[in-house]
Protein backbone atom coordinates (compact mmCIF):
# COMPACT_ATOMS: atom_id res chain seq x y z
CA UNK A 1 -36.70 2.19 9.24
CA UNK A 2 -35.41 -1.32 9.74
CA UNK A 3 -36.25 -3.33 12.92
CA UNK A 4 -32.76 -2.88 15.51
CA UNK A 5 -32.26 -7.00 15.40
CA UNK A 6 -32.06 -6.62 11.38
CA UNK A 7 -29.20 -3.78 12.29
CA UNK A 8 -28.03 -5.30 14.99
CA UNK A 9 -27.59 -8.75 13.04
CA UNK A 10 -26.18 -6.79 9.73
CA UNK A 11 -23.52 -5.05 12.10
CA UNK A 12 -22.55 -8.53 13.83
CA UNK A 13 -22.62 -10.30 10.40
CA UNK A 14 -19.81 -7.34 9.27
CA UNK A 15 -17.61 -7.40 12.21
CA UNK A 16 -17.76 -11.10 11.94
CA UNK A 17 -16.75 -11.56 8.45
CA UNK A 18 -13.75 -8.25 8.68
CA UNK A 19 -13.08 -10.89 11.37
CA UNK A 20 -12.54 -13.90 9.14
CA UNK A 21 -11.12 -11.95 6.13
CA UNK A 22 -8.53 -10.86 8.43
CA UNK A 23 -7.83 -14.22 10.12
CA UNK A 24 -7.31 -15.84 7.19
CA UNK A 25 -8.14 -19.17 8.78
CA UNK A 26 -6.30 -22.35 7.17
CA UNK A 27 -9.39 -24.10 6.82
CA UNK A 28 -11.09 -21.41 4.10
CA UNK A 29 -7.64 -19.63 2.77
CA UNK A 30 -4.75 -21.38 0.71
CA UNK A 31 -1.34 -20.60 1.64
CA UNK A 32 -1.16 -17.39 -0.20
CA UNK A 33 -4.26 -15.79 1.12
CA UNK A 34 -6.95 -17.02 -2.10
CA UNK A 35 -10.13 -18.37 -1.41
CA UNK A 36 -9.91 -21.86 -1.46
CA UNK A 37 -12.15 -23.44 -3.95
CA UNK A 38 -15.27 -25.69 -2.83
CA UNK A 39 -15.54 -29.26 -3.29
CA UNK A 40 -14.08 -32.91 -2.35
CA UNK A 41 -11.67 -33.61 -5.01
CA UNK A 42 -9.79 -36.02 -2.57
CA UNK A 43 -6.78 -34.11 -1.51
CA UNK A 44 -6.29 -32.78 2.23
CA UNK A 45 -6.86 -29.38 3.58
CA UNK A 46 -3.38 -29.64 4.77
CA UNK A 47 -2.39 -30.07 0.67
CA UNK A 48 -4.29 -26.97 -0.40
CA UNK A 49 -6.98 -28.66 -1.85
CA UNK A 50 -10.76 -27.99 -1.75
CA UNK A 51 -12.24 -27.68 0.94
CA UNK A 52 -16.22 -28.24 1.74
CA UNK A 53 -16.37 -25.55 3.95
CA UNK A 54 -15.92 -23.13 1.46
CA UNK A 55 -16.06 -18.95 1.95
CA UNK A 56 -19.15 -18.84 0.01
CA UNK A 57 -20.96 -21.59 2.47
CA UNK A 58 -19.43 -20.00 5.27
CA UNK A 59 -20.91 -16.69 4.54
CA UNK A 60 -24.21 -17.59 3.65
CA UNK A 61 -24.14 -19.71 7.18
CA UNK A 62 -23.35 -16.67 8.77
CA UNK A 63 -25.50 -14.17 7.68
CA UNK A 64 -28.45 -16.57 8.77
CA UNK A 65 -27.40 -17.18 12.06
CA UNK A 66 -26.94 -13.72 12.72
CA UNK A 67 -30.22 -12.59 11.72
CA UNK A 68 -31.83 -15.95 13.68
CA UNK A 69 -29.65 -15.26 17.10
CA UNK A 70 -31.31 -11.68 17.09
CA UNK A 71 -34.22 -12.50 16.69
CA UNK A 72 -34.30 -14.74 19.05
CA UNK A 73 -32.84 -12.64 21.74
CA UNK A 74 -35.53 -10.16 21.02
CA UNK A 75 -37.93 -12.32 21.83
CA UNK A 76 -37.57 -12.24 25.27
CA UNK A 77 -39.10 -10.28 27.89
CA UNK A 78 -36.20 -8.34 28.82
CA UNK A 79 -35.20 -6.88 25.18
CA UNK A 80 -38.34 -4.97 24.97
């Protein structure tokens, strides 16, 4: 059975990212809901361009800090 930070970080990386996929925030979605794509090609966000803070970084981001947050709060005295 997996340890409950690894299910407790899987089930706040989920909410978290039916959070975002929902949101649709301007900053990782073009104008008619897309992915935007991932790089620095020069135009603004506000043009539709790339962006670097693309879904794909955003995820992977994420998903780490999920897992690190719980484990970190398991470390203390009062978790156990």
């Amino acid at each position: 059975m997996l340890p409950k930070r690894l299910l407790y970080a899987s089930v706040a990386f989920l909410l978290s990212m039916g959070l975002i996929l929902l949101a649709k925030p301007a900053m990782l979605f073009d104008a008619e809901g897309q992915p935007r794509p991932f790089g620095t090609a020069g135009a603004t966000p506000q043009a539709g361009g790339p962006t670097v803070f693309s879904l794909g970084v955003v995820t992977a981001i994420l998903a780490i800090l999920c897992v690190y947050v719980f484990t970190w709060l398991d470390t203390f005295p009062l978790a156990r």
